[in-house]
N, C-alpha and C. Protein backbone atom coordinates (compact mmCIF):
# COMPACT_ATOMS: atom_id res chain seq x y z
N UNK A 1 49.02 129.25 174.10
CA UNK A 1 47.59 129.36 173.78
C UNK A 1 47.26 128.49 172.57
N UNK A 2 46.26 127.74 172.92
CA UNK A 2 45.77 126.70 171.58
C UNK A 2 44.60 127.27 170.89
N UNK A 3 44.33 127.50 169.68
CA UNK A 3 43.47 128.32 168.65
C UNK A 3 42.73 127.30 167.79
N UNK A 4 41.54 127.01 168.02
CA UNK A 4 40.70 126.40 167.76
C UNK A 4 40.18 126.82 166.54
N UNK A 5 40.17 125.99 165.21
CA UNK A 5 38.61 126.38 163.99
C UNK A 5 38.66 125.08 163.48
N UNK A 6 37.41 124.91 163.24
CA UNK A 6 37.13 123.60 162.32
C UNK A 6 38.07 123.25 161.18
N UNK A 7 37.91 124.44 160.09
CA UNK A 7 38.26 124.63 158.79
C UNK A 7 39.32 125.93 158.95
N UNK A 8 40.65 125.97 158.31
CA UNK A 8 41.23 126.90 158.08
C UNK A 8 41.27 127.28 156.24
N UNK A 9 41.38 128.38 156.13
CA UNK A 9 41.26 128.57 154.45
C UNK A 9 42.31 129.23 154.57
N UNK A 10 43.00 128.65 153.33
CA UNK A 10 44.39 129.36 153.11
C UNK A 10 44.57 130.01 151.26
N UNK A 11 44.60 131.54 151.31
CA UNK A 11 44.76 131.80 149.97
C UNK A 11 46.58 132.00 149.46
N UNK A 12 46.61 131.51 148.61
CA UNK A 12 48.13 131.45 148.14
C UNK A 12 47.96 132.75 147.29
N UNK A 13 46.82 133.62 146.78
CA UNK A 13 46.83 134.54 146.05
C UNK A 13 48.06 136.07 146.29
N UNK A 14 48.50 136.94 145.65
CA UNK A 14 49.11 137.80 145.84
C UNK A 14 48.04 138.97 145.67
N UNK A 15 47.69 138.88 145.07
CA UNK A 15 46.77 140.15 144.23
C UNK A 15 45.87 140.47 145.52
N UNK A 16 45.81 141.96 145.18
CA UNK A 16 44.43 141.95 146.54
C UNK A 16 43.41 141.72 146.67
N UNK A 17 42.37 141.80 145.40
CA UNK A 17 41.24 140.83 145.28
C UNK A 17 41.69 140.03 143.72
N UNK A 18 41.31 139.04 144.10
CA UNK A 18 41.46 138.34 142.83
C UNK A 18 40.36 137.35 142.85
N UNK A 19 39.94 136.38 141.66
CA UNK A 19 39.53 135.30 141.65
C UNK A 19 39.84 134.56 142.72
N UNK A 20 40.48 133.88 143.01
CA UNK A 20 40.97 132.84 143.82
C UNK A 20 40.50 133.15 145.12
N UNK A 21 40.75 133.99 145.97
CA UNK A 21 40.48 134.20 147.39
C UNK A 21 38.95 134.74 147.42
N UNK A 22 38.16 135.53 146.18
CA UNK A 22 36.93 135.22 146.82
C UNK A 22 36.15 133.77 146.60
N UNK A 23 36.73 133.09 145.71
CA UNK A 23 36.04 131.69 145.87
C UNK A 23 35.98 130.80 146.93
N UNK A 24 37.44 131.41 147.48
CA UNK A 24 37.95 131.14 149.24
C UNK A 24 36.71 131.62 150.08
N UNK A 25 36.50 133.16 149.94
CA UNK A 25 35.45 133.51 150.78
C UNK A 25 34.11 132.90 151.15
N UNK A 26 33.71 132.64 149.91
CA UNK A 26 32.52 132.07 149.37
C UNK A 26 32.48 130.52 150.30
N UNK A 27 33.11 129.95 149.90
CA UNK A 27 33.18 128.74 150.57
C UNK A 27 33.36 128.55 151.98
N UNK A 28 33.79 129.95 152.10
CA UNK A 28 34.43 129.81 153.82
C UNK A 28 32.54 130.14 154.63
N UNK A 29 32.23 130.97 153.67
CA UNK A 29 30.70 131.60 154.07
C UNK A 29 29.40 130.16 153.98
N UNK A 30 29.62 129.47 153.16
CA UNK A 30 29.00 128.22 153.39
C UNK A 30 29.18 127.17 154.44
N UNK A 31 30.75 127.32 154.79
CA UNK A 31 31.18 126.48 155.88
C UNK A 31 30.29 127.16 157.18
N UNK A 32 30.73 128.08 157.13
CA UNK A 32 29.57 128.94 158.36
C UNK A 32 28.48 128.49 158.61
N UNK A 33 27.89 128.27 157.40
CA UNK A 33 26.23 128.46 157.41
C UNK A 33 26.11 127.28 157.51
N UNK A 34 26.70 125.78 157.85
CA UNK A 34 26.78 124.72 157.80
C UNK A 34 26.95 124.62 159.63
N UNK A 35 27.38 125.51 160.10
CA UNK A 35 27.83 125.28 161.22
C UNK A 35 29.65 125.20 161.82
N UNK A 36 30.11 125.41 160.86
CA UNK A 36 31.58 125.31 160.85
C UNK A 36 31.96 126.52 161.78
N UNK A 37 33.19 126.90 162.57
CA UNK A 37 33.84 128.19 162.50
C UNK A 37 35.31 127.66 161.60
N UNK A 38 35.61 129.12 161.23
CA UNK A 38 36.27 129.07 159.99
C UNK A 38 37.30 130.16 159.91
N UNK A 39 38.54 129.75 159.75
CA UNK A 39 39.33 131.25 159.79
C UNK A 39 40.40 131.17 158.59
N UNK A 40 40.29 132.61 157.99
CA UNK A 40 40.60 132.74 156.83
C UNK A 40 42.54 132.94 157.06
N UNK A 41 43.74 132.63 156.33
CA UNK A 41 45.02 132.92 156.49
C UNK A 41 44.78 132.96 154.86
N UNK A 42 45.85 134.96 154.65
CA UNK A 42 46.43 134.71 153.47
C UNK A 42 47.56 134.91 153.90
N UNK A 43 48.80 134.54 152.72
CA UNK A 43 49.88 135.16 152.10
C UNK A 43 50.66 136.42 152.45
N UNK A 44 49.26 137.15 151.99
CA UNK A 44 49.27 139.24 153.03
C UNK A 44 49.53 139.05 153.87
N UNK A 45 49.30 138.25 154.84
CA UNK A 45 49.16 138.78 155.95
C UNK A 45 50.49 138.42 156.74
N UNK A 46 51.42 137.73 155.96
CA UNK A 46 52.83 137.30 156.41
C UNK A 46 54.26 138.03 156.04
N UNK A 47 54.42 138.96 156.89
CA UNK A 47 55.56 139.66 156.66
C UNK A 47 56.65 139.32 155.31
N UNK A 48 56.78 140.17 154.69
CA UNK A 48 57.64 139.92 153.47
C UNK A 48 58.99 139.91 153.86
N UNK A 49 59.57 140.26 154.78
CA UNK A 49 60.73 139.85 155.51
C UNK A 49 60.67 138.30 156.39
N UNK A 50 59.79 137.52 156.70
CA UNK A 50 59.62 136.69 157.55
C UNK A 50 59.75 134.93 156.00
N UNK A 51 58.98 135.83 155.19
CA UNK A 51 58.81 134.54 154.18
C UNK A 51 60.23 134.71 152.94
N UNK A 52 60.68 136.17 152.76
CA UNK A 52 62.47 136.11 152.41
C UNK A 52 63.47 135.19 153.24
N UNK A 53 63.29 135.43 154.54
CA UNK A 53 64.37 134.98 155.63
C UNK A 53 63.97 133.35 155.79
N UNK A 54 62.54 133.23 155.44
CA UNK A 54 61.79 131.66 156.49
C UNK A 54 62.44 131.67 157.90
N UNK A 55 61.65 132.50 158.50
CA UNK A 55 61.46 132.54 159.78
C UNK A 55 60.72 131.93 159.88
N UNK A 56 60.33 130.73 160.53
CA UNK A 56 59.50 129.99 160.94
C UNK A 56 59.06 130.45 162.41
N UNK A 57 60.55 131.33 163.14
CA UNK A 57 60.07 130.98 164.17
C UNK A 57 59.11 132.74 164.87
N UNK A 58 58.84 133.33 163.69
CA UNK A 58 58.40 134.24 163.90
C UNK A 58 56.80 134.13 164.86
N UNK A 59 56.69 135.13 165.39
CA UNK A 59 55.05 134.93 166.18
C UNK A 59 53.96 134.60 165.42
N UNK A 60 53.93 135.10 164.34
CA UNK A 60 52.62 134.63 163.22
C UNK A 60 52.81 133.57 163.23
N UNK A 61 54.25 133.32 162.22
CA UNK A 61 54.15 131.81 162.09
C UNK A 61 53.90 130.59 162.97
N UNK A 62 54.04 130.70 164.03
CA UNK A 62 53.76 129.75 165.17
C UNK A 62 52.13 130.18 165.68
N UNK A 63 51.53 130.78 165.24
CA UNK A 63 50.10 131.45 165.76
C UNK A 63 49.29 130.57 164.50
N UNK A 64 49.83 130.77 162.96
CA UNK A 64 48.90 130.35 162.63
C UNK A 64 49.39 128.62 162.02
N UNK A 65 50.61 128.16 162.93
CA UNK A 65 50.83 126.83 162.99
C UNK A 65 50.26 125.90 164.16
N UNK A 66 49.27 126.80 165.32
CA UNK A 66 48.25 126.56 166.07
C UNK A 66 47.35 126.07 165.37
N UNK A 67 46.58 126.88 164.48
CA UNK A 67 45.32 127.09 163.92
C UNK A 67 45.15 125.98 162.92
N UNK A 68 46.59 125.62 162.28
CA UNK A 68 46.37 124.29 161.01
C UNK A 68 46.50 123.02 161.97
N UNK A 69 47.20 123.08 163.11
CA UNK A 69 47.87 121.60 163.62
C UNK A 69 46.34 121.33 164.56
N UNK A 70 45.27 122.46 165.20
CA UNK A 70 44.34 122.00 165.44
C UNK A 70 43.27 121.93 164.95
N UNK A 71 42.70 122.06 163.49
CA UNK A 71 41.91 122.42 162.72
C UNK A 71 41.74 120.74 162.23
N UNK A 72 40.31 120.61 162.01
CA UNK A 72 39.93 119.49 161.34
C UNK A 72 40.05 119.21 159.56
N UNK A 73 40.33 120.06 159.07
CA UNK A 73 40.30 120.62 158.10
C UNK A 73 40.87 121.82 157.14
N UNK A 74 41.47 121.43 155.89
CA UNK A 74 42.10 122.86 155.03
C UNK A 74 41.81 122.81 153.79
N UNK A 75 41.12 124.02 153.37
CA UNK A 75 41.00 124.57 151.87
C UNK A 75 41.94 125.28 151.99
N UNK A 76 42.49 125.07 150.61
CA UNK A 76 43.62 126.02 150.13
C UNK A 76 43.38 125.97 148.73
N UNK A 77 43.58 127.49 148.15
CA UNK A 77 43.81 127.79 146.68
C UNK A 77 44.87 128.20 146.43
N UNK A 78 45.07 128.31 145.09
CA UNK A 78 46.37 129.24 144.23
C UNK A 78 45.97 129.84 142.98
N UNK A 79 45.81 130.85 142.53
CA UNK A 79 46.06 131.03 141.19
C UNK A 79 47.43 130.19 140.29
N UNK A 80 46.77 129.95 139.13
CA UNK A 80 48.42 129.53 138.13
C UNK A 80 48.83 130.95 137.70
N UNK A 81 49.84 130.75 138.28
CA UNK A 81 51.10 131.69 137.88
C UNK A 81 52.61 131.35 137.12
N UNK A 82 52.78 131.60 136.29
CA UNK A 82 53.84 130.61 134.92
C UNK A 82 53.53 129.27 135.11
N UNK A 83 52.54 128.66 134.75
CA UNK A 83 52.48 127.08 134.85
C UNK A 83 52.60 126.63 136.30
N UNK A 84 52.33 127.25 136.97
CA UNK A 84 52.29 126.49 138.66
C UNK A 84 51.66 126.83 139.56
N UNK A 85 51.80 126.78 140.79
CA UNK A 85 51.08 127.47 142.11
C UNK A 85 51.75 128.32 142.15
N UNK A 86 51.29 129.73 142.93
CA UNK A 86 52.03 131.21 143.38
C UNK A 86 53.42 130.88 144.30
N UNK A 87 54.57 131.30 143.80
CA UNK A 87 55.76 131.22 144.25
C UNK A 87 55.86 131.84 145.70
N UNK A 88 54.93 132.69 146.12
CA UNK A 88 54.60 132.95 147.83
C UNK A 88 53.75 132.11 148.46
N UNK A 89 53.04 131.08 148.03
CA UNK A 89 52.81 130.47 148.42
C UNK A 89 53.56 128.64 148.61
N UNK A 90 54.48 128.91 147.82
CA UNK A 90 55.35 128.08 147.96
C UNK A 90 56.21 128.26 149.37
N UNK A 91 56.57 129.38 149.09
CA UNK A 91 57.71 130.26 150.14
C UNK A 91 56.60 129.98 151.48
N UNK A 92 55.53 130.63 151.68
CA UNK A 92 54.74 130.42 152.69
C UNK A 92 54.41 128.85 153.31
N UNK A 93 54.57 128.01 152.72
CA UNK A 93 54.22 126.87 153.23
C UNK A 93 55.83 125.78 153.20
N UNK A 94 56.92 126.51 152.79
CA UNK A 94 58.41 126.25 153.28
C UNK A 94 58.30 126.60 155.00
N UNK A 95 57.90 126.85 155.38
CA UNK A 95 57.92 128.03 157.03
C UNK A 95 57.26 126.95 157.76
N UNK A 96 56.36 126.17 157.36
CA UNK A 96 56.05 125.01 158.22
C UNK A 96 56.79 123.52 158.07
N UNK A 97 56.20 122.58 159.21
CA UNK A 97 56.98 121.31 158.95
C UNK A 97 56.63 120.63 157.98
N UNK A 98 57.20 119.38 157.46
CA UNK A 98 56.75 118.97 156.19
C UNK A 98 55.72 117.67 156.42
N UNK A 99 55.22 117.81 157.51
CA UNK A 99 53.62 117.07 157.78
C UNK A 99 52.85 118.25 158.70
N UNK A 100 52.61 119.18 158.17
CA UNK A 100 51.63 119.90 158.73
C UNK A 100 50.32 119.46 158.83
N UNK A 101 50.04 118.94 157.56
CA UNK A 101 48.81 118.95 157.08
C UNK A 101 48.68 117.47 156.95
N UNK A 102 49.44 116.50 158.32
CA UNK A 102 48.80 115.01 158.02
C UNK A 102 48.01 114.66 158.44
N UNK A 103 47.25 113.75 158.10
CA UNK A 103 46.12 113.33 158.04
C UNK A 103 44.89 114.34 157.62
N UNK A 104 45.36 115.36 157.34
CA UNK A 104 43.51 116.36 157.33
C UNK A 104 43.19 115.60 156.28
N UNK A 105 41.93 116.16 155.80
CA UNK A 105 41.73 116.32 154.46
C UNK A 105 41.46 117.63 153.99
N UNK A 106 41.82 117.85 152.32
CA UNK A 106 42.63 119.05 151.50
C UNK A 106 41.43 119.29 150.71
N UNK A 107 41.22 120.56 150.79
CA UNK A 107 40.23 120.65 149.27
C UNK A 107 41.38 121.77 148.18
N UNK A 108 42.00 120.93 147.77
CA UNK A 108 42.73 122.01 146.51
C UNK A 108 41.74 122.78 145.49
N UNK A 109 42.24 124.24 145.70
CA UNK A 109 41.55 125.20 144.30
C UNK A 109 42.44 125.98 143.85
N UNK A 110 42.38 125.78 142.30
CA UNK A 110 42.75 126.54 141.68
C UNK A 110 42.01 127.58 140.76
N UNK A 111 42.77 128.93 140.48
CA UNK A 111 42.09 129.43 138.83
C UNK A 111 42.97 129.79 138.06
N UNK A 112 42.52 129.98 136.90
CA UNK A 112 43.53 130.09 135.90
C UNK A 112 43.24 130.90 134.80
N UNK A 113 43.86 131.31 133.79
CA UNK A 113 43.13 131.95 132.79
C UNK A 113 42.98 131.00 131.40
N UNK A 114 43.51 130.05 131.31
CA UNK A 114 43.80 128.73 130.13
C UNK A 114 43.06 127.76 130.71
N UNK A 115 42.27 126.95 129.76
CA UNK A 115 42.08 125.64 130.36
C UNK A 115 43.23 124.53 130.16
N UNK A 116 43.78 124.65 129.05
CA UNK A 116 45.45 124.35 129.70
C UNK A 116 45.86 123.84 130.73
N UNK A 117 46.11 125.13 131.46
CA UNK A 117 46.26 124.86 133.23
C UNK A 117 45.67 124.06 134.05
N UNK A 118 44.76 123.32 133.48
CA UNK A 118 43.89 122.42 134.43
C UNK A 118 44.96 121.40 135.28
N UNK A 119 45.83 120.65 133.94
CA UNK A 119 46.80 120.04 134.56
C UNK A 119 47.51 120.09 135.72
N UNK A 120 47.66 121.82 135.88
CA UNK A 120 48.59 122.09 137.06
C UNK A 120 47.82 121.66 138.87
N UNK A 121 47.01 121.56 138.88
CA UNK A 121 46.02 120.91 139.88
C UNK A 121 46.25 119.67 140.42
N UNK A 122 46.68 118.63 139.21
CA UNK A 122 46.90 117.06 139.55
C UNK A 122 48.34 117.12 139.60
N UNK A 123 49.02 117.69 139.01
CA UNK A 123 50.77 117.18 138.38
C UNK A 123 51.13 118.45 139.61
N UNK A 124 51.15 119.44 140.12
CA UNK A 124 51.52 120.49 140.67
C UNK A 124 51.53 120.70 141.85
N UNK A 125 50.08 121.32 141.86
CA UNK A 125 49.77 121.68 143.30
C UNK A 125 49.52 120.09 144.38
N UNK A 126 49.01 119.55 144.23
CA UNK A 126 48.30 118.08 144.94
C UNK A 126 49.66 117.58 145.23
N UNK A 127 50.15 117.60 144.70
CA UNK A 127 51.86 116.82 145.01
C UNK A 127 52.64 117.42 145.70
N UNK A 128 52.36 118.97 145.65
CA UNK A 128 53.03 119.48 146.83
C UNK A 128 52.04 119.37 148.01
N UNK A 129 50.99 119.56 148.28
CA UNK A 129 50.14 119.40 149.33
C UNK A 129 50.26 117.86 150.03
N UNK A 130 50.47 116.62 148.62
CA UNK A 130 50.39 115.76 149.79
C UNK A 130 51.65 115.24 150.45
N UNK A 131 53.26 116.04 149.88
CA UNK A 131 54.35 116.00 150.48
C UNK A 131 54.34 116.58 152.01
N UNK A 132 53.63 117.56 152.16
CA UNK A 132 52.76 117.76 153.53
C UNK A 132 52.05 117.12 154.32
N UNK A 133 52.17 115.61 154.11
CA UNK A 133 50.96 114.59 154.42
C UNK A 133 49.39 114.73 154.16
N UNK A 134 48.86 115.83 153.54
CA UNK A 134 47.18 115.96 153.37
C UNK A 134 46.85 114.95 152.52
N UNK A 135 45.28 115.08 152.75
CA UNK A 135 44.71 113.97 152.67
C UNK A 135 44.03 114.17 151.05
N UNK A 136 44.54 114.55 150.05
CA UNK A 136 43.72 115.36 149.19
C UNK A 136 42.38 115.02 148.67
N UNK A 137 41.22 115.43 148.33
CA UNK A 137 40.46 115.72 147.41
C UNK A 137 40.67 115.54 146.36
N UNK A 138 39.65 115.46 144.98
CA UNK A 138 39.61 116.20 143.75
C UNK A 138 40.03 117.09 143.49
N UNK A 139 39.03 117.96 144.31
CA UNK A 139 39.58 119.56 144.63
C UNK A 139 38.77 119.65 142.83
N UNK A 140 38.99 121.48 142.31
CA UNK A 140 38.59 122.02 141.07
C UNK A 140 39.53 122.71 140.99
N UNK A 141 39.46 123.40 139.27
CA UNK A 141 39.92 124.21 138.99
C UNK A 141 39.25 125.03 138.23
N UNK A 142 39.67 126.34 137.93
CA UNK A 142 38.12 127.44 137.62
C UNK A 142 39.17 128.54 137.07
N UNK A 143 37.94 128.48 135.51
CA UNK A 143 38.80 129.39 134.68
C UNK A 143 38.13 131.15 135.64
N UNK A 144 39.36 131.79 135.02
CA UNK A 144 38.99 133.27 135.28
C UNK A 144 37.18 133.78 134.75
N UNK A 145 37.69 133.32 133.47
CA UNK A 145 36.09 133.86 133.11
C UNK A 145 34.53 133.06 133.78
N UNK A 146 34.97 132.14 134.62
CA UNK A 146 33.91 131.83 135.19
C UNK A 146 33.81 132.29 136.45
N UNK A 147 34.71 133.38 137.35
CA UNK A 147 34.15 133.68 138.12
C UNK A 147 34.38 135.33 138.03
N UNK A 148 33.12 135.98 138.84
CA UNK A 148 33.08 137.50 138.83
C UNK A 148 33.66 137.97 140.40
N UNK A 149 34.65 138.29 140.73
CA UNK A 149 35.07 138.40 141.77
C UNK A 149 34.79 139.61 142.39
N UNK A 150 33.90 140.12 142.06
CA UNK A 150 32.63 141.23 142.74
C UNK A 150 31.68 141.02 143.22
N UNK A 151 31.64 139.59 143.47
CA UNK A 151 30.11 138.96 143.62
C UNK A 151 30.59 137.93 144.90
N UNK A 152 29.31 137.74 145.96
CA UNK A 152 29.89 137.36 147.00
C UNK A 152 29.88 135.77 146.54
N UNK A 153 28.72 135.51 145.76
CA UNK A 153 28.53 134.16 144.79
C UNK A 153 29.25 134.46 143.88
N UNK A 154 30.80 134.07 143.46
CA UNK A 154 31.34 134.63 142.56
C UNK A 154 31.40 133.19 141.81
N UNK A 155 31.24 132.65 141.87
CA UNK A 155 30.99 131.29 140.30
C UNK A 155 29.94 131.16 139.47
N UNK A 156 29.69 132.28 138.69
CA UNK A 156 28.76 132.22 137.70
C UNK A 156 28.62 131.22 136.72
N UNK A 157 29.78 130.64 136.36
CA UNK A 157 29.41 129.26 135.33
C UNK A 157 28.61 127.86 136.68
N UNK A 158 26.91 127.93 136.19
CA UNK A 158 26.59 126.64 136.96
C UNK A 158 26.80 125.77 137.12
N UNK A 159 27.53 125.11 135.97
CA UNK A 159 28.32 123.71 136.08
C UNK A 159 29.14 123.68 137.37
N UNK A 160 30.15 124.73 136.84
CA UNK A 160 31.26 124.58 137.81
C UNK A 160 31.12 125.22 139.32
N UNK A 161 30.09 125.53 139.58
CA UNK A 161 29.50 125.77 141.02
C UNK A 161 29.18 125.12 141.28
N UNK A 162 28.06 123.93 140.69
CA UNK A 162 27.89 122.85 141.03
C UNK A 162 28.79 121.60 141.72
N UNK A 163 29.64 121.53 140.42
CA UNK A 163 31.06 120.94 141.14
C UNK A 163 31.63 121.11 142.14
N UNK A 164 32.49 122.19 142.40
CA UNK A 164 32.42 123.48 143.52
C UNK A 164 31.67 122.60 144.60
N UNK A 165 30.65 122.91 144.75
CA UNK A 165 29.87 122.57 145.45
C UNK A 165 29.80 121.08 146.14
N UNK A 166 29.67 120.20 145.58
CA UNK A 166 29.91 118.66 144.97
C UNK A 166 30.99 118.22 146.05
N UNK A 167 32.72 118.99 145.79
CA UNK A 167 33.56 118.91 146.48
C UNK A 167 33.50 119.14 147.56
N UNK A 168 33.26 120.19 148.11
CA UNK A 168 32.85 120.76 149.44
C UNK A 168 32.16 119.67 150.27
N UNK A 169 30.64 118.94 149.64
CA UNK A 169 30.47 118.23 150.29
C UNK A 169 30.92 116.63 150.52
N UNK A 170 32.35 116.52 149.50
CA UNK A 170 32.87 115.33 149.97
C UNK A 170 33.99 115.94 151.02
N UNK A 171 34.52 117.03 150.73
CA UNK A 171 35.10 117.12 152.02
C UNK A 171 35.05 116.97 153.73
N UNK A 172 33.53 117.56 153.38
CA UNK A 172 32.59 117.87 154.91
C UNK A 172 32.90 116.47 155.19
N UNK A 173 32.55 115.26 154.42
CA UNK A 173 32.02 114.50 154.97
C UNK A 173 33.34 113.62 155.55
N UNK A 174 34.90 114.00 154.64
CA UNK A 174 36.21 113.09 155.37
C UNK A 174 36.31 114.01 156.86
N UNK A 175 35.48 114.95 157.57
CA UNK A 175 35.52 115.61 158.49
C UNK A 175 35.06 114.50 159.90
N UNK A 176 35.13 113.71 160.15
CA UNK A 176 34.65 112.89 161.11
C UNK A 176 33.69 113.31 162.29
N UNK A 177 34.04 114.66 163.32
CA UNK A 177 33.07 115.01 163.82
C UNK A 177 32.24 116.10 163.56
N UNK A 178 31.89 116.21 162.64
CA UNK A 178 31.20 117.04 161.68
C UNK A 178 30.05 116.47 160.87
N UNK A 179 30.39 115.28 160.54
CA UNK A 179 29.73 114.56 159.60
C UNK A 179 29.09 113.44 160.66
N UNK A 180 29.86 113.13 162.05
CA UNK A 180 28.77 111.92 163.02
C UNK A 180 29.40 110.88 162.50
N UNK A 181 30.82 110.46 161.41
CA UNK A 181 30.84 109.15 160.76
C UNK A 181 32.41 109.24 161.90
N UNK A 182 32.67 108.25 161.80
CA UNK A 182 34.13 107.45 162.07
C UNK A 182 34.95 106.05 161.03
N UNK A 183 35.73 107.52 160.90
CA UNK A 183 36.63 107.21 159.54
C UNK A 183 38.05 106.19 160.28
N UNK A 184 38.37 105.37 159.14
CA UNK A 184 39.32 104.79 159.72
C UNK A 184 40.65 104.66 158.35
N UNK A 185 41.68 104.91 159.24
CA UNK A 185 43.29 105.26 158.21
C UNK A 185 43.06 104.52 156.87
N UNK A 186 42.80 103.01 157.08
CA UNK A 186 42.63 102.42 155.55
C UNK A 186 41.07 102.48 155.33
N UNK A 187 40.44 103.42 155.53
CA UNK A 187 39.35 103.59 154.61
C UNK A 187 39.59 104.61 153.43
N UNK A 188 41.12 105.42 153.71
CA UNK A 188 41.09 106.30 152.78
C UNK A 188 42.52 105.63 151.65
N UNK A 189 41.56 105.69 150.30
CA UNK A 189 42.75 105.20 149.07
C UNK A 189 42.86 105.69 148.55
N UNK A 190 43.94 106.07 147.64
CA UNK A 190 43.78 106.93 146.46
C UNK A 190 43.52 106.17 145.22
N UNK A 191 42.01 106.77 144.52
CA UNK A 191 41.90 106.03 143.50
C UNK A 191 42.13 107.83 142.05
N UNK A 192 42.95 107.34 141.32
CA UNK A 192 42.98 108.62 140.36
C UNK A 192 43.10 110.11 141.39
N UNK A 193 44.02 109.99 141.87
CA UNK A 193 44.44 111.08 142.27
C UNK A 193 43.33 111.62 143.85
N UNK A 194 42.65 111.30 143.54
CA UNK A 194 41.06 111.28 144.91
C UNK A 194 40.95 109.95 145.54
N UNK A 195 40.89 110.91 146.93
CA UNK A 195 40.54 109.88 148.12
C UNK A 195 39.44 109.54 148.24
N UNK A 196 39.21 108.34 148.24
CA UNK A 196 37.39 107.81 148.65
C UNK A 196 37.42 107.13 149.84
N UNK A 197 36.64 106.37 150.63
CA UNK A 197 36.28 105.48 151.94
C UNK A 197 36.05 104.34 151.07
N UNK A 198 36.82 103.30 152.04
CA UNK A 198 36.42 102.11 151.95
C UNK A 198 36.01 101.61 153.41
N UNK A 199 35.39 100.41 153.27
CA UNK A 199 35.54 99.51 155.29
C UNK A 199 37.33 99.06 155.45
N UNK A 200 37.53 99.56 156.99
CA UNK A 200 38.52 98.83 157.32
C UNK A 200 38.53 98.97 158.82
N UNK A 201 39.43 98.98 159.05
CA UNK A 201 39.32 98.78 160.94
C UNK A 201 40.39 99.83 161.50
N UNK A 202 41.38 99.63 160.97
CA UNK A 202 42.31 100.54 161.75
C UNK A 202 42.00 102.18 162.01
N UNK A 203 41.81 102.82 163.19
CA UNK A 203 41.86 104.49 163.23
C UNK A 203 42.44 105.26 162.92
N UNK A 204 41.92 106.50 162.13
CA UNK A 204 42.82 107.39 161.99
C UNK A 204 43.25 108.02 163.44
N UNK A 205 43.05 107.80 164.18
CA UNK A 205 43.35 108.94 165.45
C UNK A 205 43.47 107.73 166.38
């Protein structure tokens, strides 16, 4: 059976509500309202015996290695946890191949409680995502105190919703049939860590 969504959102969070996964929500709820379908994968929801052992070849794991290999698209967050991404979410994304995620494009999020941690976004997480082949983003990162994770709009600092926001719609737009454009392999470069379009000829597909 092949499992169809535009956008998959993936929370690396542990905690049961935290920052991080409702900013996931939030965004996943705009993708909606944009027209997207959208399906949420956490962490939870993967047997704690399956991500000890890396069973890859468990039924989830092959269910929701449907859902990324046909998906146009992946947001993924992490909280910083000792200076890095969540160590289950490390473990969780060991369980797939190491181009899962080639060619998409990535919107990395993080939060954190330091602005400190901002670093861990460019030097950290992005480097493991694009050892996965993704296509990364900017992507943000978002202190704790800017978001209220009781709130379905949980980014109360406007700046950084704005931004937030900002990203989202450069993502939409590396989405090719979503956006009506046709993107081609060397239109995407990395300039400072972010992918932009240039003209070129060759297809991504």
């Amino acid at each position: 059976m092949i499992y169809l969504y535009d956008c998959i959102i993936i929370s690396g969070s542990p905690a049961e509500i935290s920052e991080t996964e409702q900013v996931l929500k939030y965004l996943g709820l705009l993708l909606i309202e944009d027209g997207f379908s959208v399906k949420h994968i956490s962490v939870k929801d993967i047997p704690p015996e399956t991500l000890f052992t890396c069973n890859n070849q468990c039924p989830k794991i092959k269910q929701i290695t449907s859902y990324i290999e046909n998906a146009q698209g992946i947001i993924i967050g992490s909280p910083v946890l000792q200076g890095s991404f969540s160590g289950v979410l490390k473990a969780f994304l060991d369980l797939f191949s190491p181009n899962i995620f080639e060619r998409k494009p990535i919107f990395p999020i993080m939060t954190g409680k330091s602005p400190d941690y901002h670093f861990t976004l460019e030097y950290s997480f992005k480097p493991l995502l694009s050892n996965l082949k993704g296509v990364n983003i900017k992507g943000v990162y978002i202190l704790d105190e800017q978001i209220d994770k009781f709130r379905e709009n949980p980014i109360i600092n406007e700046g950084k919703l704005q931004a937030t926001k900002d990203q989202l719609s450069h993502f939409i737009d590396l989405i090719p049939s979503r956006s009506g454009k046709i993107f081609y392999f060397d239109d995407l470069r990395l300039l400072n860590n972010e992918w932009s379009i240039k003209k070129s000829r060759k297809p991504i597909n």
